[in-house]
C-alpha atoms as a PDB file:
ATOM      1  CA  UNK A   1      36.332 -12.478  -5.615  1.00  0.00           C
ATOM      2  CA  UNK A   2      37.864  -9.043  -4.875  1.00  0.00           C
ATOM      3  CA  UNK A   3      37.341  -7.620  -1.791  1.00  0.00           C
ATOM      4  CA  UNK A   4      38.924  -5.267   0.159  1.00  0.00           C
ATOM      5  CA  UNK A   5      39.664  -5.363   3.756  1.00  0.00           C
ATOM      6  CA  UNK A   6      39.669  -2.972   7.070  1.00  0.00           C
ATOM      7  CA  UNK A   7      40.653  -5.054   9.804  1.00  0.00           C
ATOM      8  CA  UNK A   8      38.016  -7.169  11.439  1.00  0.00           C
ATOM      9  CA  UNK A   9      36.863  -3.661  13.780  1.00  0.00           C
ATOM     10  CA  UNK A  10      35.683  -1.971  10.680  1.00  0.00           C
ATOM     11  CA  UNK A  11      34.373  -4.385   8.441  1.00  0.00           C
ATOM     12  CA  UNK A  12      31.934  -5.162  11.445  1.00  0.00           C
ATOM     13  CA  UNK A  13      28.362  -3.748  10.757  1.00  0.00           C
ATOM     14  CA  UNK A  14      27.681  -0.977  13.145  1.00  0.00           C
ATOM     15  CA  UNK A  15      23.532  -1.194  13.408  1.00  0.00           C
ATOM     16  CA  UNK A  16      21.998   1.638  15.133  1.00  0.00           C
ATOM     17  CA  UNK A  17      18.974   1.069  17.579  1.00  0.00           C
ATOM     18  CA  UNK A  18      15.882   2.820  17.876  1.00  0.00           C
ATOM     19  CA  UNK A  19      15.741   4.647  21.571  1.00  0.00           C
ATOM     20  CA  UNK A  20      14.201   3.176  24.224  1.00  0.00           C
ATOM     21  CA  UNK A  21      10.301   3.857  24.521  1.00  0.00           C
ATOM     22  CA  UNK A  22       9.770   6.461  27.346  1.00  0.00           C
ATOM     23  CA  UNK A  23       8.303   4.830  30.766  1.00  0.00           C
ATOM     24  CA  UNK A  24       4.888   6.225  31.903  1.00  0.00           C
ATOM     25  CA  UNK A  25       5.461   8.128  34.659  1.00  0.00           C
ATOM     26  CA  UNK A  26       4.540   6.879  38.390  1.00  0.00           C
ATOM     27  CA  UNK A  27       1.087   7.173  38.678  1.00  0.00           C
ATOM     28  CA  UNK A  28       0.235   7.961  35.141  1.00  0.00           C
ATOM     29  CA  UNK A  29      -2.858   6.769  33.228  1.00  0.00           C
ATOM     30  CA  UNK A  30      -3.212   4.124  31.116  1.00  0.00           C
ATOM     31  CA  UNK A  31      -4.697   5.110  28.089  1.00  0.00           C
ATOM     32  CA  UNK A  32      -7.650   3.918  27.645  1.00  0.00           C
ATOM     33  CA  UNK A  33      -8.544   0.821  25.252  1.00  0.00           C
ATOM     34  CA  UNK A  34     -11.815  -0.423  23.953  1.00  0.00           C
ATOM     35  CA  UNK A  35     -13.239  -4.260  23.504  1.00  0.00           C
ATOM     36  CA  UNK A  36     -11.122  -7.095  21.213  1.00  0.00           C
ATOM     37  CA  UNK A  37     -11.658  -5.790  18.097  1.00  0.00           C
ATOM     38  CA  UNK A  38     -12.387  -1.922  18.492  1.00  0.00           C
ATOM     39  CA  UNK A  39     -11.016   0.265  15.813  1.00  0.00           C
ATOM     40  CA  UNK A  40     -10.118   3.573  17.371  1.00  0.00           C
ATOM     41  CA  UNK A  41     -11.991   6.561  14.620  1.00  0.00           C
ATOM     42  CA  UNK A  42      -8.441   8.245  15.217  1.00  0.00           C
ATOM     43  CA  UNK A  43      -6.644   4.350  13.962  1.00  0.00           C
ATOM     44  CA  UNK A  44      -7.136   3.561  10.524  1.00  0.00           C
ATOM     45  CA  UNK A  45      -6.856  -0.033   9.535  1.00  0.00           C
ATOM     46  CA  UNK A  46      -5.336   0.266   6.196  1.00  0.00           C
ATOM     47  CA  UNK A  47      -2.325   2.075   8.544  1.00  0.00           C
ATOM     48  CA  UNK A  48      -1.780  -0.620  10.851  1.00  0.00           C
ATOM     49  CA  UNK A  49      -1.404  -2.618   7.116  1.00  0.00           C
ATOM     50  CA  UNK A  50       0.798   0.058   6.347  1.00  0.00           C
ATOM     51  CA  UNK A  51       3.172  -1.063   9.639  1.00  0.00           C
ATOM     52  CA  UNK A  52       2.893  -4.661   9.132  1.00  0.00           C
ATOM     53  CA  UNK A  53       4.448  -3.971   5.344  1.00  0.00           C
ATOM     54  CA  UNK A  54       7.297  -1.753   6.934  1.00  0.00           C
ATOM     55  CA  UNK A  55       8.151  -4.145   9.341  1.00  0.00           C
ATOM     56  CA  UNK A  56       8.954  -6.475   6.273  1.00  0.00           C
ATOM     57  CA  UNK A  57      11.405  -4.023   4.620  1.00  0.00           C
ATOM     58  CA  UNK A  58      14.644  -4.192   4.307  1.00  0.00           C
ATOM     59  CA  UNK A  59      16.671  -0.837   4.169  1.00  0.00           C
ATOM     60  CA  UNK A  60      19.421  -2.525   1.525  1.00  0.00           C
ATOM     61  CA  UNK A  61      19.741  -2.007  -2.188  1.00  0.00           C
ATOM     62  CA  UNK A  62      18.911   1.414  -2.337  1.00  0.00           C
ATOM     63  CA  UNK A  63      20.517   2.338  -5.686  1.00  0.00           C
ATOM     64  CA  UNK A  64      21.767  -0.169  -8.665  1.00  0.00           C
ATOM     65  CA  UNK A  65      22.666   0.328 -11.967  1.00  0.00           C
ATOM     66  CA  UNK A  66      21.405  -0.618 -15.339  1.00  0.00           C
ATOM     67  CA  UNK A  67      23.999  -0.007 -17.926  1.00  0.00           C
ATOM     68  CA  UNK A  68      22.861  -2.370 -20.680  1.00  0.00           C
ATOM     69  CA  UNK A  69      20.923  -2.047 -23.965  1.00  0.00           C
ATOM     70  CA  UNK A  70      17.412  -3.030 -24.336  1.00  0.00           C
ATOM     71  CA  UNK A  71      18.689  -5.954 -26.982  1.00  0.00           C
ATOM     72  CA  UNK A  72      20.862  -7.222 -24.025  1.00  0.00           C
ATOM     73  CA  UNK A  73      17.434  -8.267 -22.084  1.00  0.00           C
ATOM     74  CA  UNK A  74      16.369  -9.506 -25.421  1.00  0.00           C
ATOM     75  CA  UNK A  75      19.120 -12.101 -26.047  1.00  0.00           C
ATOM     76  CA  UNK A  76      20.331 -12.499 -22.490  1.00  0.00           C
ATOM     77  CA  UNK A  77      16.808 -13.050 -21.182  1.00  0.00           C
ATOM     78  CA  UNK A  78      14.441 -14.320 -24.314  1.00  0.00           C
ATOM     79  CA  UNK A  79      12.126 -11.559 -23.777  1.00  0.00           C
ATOM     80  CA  UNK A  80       9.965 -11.082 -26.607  1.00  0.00           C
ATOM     81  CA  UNK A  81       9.257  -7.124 -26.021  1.00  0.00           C
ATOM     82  CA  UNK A  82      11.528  -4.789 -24.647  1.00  0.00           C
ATOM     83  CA  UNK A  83      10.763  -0.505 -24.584  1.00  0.00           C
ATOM     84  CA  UNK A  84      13.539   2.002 -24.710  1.00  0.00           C
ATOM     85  CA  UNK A  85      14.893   3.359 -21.738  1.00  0.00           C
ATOM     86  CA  UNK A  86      18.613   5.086 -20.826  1.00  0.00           C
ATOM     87  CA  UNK A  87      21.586   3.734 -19.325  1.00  0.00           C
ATOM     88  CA  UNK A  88      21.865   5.174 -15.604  1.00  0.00           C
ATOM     89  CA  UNK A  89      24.586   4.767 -13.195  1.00  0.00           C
ATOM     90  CA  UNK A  90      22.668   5.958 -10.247  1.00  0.00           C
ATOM     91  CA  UNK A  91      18.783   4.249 -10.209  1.00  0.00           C
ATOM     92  CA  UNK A  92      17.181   5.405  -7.055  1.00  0.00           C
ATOM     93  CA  UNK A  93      14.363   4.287  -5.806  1.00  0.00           C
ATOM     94  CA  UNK A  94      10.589   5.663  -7.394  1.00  0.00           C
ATOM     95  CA  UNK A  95      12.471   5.636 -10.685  1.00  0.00           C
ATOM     96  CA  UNK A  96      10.867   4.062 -13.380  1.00  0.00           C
ATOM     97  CA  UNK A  97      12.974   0.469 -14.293  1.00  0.00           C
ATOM     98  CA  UNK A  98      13.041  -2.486 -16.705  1.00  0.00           C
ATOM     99  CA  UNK A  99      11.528  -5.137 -15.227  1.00  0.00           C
ATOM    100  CA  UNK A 100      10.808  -8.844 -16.994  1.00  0.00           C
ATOM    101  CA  UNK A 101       7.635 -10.618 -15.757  1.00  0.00           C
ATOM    102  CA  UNK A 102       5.489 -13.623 -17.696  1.00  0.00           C
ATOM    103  CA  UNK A 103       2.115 -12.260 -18.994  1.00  0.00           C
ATOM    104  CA  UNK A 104      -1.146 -14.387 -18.541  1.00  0.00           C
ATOM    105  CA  UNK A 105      -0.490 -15.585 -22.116  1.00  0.00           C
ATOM    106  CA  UNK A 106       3.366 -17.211 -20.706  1.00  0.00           C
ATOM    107  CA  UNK A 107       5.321 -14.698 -22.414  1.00  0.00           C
ATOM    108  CA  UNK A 108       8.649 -12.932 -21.199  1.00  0.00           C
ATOM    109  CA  UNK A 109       8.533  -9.838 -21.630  1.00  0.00           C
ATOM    110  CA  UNK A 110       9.802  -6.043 -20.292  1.00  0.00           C
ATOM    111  CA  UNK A 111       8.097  -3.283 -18.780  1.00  0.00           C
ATOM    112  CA  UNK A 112       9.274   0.235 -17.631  1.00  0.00           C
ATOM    113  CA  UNK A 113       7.697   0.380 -13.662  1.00  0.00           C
ATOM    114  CA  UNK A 114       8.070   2.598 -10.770  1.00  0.00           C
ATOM    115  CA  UNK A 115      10.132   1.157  -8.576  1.00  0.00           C
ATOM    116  CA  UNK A 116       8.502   1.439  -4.779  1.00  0.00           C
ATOM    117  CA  UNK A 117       6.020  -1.647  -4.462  1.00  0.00           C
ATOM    118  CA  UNK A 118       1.841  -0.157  -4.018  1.00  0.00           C
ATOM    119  CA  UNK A 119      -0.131  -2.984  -3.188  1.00  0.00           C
ATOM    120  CA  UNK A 120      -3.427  -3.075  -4.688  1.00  0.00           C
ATOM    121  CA  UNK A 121      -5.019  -2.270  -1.252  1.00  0.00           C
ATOM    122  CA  UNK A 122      -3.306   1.063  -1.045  1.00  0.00           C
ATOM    123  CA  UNK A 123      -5.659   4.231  -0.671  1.00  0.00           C
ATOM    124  CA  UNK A 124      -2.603   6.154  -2.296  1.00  0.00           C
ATOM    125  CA  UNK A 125       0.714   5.958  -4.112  1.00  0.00           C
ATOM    126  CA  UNK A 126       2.610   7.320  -1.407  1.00  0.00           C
ATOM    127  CA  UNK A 127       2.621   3.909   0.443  1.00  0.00           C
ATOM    128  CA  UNK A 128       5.774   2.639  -2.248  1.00  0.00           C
ATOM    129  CA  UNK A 129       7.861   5.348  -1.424  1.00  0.00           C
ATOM    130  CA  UNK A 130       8.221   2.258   1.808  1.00  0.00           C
ATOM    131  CA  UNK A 131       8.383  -0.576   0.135  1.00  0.00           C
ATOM    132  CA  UNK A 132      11.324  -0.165  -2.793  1.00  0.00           C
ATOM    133  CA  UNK A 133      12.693  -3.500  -0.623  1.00  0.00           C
ATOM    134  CA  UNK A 134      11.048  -6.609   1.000  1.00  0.00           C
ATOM    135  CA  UNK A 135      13.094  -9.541   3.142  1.00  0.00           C
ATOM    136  CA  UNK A 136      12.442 -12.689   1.880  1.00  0.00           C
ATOM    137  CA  UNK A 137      11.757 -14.119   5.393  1.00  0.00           C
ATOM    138  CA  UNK A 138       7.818 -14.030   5.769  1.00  0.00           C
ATOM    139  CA  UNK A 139       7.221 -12.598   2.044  1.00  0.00           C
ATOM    140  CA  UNK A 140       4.710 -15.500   1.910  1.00  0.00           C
ATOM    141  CA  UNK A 141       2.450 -13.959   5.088  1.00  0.00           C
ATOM    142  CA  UNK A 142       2.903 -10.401   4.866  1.00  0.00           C
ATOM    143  CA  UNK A 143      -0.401  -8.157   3.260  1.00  0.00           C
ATOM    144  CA  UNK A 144       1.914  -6.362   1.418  1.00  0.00           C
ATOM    145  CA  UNK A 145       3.553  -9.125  -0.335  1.00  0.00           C
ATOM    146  CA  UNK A 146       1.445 -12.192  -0.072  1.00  0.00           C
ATOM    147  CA  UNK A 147      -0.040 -12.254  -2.860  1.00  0.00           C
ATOM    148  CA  UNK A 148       2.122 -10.514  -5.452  1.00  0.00           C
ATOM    149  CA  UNK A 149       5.022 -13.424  -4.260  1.00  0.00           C
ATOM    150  CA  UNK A 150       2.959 -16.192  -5.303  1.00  0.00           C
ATOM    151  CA  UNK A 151       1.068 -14.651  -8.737  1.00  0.00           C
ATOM    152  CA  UNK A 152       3.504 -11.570  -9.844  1.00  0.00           C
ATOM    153  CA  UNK A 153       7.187 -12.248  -9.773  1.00  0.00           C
ATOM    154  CA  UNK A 154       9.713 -10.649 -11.683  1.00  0.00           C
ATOM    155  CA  UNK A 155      12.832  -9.935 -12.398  1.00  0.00           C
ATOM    156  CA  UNK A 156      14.632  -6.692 -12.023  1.00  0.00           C
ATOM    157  CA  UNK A 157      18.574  -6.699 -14.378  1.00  0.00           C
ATOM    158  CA  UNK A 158      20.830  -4.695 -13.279  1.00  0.00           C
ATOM    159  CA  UNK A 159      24.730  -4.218 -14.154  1.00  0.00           C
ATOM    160  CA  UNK A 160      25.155  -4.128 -10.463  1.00  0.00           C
ATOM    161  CA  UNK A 161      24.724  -2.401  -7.091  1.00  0.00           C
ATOM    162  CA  UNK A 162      25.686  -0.543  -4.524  1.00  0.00           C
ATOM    163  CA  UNK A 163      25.649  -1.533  -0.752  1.00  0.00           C
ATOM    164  CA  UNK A 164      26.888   1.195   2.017  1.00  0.00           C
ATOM    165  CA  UNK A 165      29.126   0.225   4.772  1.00  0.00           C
ATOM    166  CA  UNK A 166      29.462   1.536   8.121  1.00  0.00           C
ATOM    167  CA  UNK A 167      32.358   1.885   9.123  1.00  0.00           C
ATOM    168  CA  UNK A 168      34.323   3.790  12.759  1.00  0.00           C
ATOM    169  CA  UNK A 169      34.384   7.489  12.549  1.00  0.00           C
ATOM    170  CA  UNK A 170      36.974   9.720  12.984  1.00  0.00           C
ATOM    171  CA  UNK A 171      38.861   9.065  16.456  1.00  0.00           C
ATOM    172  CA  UNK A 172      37.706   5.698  16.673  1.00  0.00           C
ATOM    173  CA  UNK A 173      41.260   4.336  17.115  1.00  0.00           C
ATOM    174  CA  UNK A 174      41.702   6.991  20.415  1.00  0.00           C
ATOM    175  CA  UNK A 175      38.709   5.840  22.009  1.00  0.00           C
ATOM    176  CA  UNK A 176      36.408   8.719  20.645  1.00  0.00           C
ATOM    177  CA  UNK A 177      34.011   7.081  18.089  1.00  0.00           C
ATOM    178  CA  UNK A 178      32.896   9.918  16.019  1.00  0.00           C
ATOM    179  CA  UNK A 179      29.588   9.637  13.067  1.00  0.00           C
ATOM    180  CA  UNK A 180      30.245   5.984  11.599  1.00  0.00           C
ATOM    181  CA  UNK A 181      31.294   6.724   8.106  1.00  0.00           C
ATOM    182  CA  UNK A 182      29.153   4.862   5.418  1.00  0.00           C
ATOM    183  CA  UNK A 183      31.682   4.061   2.204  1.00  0.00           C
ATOM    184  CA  UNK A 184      29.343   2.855  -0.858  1.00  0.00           C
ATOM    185  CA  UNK A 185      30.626  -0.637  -2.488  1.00  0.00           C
ATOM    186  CA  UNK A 186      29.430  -1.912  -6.212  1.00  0.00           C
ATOM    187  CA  UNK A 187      28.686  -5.217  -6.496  1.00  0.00           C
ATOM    188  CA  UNK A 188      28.654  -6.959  -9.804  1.00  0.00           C
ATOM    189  CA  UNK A 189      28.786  -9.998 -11.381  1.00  0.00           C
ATOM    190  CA  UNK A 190      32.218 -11.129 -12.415  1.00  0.00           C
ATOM    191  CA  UNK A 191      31.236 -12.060 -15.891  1.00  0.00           C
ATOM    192  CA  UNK A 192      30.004  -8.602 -16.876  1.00  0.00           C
ATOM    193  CA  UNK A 193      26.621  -9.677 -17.566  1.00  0.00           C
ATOM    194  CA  UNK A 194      23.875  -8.058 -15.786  1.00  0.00           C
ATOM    195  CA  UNK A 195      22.194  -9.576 -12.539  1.00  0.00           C
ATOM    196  CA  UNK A 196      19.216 -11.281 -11.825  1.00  0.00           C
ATOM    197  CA  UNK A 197      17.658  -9.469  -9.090  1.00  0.00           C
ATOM    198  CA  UNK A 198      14.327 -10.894  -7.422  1.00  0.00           C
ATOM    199  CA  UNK A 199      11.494  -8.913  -7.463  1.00  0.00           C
ATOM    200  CA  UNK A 200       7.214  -8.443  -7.239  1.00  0.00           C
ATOM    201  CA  UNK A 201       5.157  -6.098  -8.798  1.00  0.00           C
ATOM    202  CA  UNK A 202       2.014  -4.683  -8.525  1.00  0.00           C
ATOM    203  CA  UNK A 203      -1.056  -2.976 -10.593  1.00  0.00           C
ATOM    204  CA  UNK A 204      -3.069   0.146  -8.832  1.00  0.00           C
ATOM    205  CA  UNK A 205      -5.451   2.510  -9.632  1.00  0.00           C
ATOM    206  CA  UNK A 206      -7.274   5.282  -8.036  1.00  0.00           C
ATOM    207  CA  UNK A 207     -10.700   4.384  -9.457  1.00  0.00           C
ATOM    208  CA  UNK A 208     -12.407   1.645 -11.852  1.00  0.00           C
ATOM    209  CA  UNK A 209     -11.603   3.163 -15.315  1.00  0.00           C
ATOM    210  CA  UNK A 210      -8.378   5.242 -13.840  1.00  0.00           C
ATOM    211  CA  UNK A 211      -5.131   4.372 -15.899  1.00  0.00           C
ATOM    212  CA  UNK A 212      -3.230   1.478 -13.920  1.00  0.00           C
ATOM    213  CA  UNK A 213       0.072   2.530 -12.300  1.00  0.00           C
ATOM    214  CA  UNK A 214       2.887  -0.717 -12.442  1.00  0.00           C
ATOM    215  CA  UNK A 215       5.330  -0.875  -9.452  1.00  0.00           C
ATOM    216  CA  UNK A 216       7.529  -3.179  -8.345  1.00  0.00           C
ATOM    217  CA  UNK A 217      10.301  -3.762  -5.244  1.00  0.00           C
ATOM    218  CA  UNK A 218      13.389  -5.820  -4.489  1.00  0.00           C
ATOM    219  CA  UNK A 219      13.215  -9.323  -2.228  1.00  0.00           C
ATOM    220  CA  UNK A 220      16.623  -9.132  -0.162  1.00  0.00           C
ATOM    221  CA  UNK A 221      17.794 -12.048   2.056  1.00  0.00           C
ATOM    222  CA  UNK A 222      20.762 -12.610   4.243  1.00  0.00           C
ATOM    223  CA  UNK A 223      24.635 -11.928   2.711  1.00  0.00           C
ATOM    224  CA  UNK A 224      26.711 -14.172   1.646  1.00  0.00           C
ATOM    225  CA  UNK A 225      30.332 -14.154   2.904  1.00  0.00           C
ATOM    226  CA  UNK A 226      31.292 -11.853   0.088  1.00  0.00           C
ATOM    227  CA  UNK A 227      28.730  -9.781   0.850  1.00  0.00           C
ATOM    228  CA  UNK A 228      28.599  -9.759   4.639  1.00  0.00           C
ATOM    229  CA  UNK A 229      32.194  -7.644   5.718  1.00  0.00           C
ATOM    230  CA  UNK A 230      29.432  -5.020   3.927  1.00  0.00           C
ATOM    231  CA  UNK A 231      26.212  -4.934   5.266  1.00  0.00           C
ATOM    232  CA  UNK A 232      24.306  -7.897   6.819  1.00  0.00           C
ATOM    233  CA  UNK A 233      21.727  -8.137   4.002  1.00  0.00           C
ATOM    234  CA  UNK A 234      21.699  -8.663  -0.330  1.00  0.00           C
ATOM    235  CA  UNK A 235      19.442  -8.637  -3.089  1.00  0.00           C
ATOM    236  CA  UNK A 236      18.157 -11.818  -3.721  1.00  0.00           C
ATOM    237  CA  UNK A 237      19.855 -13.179  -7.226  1.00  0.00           C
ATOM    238  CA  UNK A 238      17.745 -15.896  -9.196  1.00  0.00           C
ATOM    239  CA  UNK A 239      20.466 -17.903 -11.088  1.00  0.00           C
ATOM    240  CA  UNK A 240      19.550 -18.425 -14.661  1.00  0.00           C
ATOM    241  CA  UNK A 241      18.390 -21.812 -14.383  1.00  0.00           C
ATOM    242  CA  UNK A 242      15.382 -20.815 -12.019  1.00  0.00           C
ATOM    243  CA  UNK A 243      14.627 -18.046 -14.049  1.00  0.00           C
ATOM    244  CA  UNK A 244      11.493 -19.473 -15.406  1.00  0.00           C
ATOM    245  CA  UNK A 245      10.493 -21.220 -12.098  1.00  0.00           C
ATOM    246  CA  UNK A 246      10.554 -17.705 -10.674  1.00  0.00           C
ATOM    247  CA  UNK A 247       8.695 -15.948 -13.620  1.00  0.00           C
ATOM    248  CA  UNK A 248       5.532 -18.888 -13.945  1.00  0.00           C
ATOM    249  CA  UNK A 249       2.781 -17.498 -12.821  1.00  0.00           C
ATOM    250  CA  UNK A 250       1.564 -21.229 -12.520  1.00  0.00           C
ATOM    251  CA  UNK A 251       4.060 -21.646  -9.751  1.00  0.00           C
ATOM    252  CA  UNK A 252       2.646 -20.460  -6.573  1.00  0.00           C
ATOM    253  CA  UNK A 253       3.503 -22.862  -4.393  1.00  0.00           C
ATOM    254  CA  UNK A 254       5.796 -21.591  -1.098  1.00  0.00           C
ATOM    255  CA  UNK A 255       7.660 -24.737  -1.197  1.00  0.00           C
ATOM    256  CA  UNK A 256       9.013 -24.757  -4.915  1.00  0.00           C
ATOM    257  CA  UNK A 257       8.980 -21.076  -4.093  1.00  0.00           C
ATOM    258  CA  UNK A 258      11.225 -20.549  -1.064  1.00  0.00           C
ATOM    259  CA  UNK A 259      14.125 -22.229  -2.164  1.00  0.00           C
ATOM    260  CA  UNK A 260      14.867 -19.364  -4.875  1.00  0.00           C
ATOM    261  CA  UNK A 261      14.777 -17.067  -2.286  1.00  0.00           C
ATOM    262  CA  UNK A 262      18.294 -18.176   0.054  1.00  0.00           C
ATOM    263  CA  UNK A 263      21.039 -15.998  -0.185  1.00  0.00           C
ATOM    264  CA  UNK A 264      23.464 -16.493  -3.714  1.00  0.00           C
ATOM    265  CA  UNK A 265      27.069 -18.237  -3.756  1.00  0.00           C
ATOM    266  CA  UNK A 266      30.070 -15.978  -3.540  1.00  0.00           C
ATOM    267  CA  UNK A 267      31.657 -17.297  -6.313  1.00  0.00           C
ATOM    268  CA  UNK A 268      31.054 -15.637  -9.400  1.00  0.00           C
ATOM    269  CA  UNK A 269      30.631 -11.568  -7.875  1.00  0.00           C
ATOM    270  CA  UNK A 270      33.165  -8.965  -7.213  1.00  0.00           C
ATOM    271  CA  UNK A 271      33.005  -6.006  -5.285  1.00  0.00           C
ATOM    272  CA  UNK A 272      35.451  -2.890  -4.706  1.00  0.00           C
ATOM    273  CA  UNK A 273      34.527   0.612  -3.007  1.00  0.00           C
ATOM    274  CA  UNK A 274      33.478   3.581  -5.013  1.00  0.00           C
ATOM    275  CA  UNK A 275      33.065   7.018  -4.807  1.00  0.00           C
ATOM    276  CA  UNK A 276      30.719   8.763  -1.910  1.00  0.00           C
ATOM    277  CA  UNK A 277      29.465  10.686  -4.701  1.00  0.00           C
ATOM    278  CA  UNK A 278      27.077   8.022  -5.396  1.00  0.00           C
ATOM    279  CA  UNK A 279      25.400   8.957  -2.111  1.00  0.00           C
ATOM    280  CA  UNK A 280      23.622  12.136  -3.619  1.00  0.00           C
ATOM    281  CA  UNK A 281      20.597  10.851  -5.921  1.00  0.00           C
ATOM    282  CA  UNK A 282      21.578  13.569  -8.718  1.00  0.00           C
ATOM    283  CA  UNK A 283      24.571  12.095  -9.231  1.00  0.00           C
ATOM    284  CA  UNK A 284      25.371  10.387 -12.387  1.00  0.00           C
ATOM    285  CA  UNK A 285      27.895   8.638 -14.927  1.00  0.00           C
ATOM    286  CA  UNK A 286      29.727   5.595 -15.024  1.00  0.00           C
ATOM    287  CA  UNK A 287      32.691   7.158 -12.970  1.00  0.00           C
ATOM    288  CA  UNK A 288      30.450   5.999 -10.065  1.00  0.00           C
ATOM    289  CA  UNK A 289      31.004   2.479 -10.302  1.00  0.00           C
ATOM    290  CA  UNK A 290      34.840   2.613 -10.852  1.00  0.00           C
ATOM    291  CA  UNK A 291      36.553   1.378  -8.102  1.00  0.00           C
ATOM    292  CA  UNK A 292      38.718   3.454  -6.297  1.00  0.00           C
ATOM    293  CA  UNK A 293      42.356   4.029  -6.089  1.00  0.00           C
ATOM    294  CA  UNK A 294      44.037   1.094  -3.601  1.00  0.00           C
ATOM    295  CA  UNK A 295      45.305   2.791  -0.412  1.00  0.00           C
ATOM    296  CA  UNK A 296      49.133   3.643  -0.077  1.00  0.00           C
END
């Protein structure tokens, strides 16, 4: 492994909190609610969906890269078709991505999706700009994610990715904690060969007859001791043997399920920090994964 250190101060996540909900004031109203049941006509129920699915992401993972070939997935994955599509440095989110899935017939194959999961329940796209990530915890009750996690798995490859850590601001040292500073990390597998990443994916459409849109998003879980002096969450990474455990769509049982989902060994990844150029979305080229120069 190759990590580099801070001191135990700044390798510790620094999670911001949401402020405090204001108090109604003495005397106030309640506002008013109706019977068990009652749907306000100013509530729509496919929004309180919509919060049930956010409350299930996890903001980690938000950029990876996929500099392989197409014949890579093809002899590194037994896929049996593969389209064209670039090397990038930089994927962001609502990109479209290779992504390996089994097809009703059981074969392995690749598709280019957008990557921002729209359940089949959405009344629009725009719900997946939301839901590029899911935690594994409770993938198996949430209506975003239920059913996709038991029928359409998949598996997103990528070369590596990039994880942002928080670390003290400037004056932190007198006593006058400044902005946290977030430094970018890549993480990648030590053997050069691209990950695994766990994934679902979904079809939608506007209307019966309407072309069908593919998306997909990124199960994360909680980081291993490699990963955790980063951030306090991962990508889930389906080792090879379990690759076709995760890809049956005959498998849809939670508990042969589940087990793929806990958080990958150490051994085997590096990491190193990289430029805060990767930060900006436009940016691109394999300069952003280089790791960079070792302090004085």
């Amino acid at each position: 492994m190759l990590l580099a250190h801070y001191g135990p101060e700044a390798n510790r996540a620094m999670l911001g909190r949401p402020p405090p909900r204001a108090h109604r004031p003495e005397g106030g109203a309640r506002r008013a609610r109706g019977p068990p049941g009652h749907v306000s006509p100013t509530r729509s129920p496919v929004r309180g969906l919509a919060r049930t699915a956010r409350a299930n992401i996890a903001f980690v993972c938000g950029r990876y890269v996929v500099a392989y070939d197409p014949e890579t997935l093809v002899s590194g994955f037994s896929v049996l078709r593969v389209p064209v599509f670039p090397k990038r440095w930089n994927v962001a989110p609502q990109s479209d991505v290779p992504v390996i899935y089994e097809t009703r017939q059981g074969e392995r194959v690749v598709e280019l999706m957008r990557w921002g999961l729209v359940p089949s329940w959405a009344p629009d796209p725009s719900l997946g700009h939301k839901l590029n990530n899911a935690r594994a915890e409770g993938v198996f009750d949430k209506p975003a994610f239920k059913q996709a996690v038991r029928r359409r798995r998949c598996l997103l490859p990528a070369s590596g990715f990039y994880e942002w850590q928080a670390l003290p601001g400037p004056g932190a040292n007198e006593g006058k904690p400044g902005k946290p500073v977030k430094q970018p990390w890549f993480i990648s597998a030590a053997s050069g060969e691209p990950l695994a990443m766990a994934g679902l994916f979904e079809a939608w459409r506007s209307a019966p007859g309407a072309p069908w849109l593919l998306t997909c998003c990124v199960l994360t879980c909680e980081a291993n001791p490699l990963m955790a002096p980063i951030h306090e969450r991962m990508p889930v990474l389906v080792a090879r043997a379990d690759w076709a455990t995760w890809l049956s769509r005959r498998e849809q049982d939670p508990a042969a399920i589940a087990p793929l989902l806990a958080p990958p060994p150490a051994e085997g990844l590096l990491a190193w920090p990289v430029s805060r150029a990767v930060s900006r979305s436009a940016s691109e080229g394999p300069e952003l994964a280089r790791p960079l120069p070792a302090p004085a």
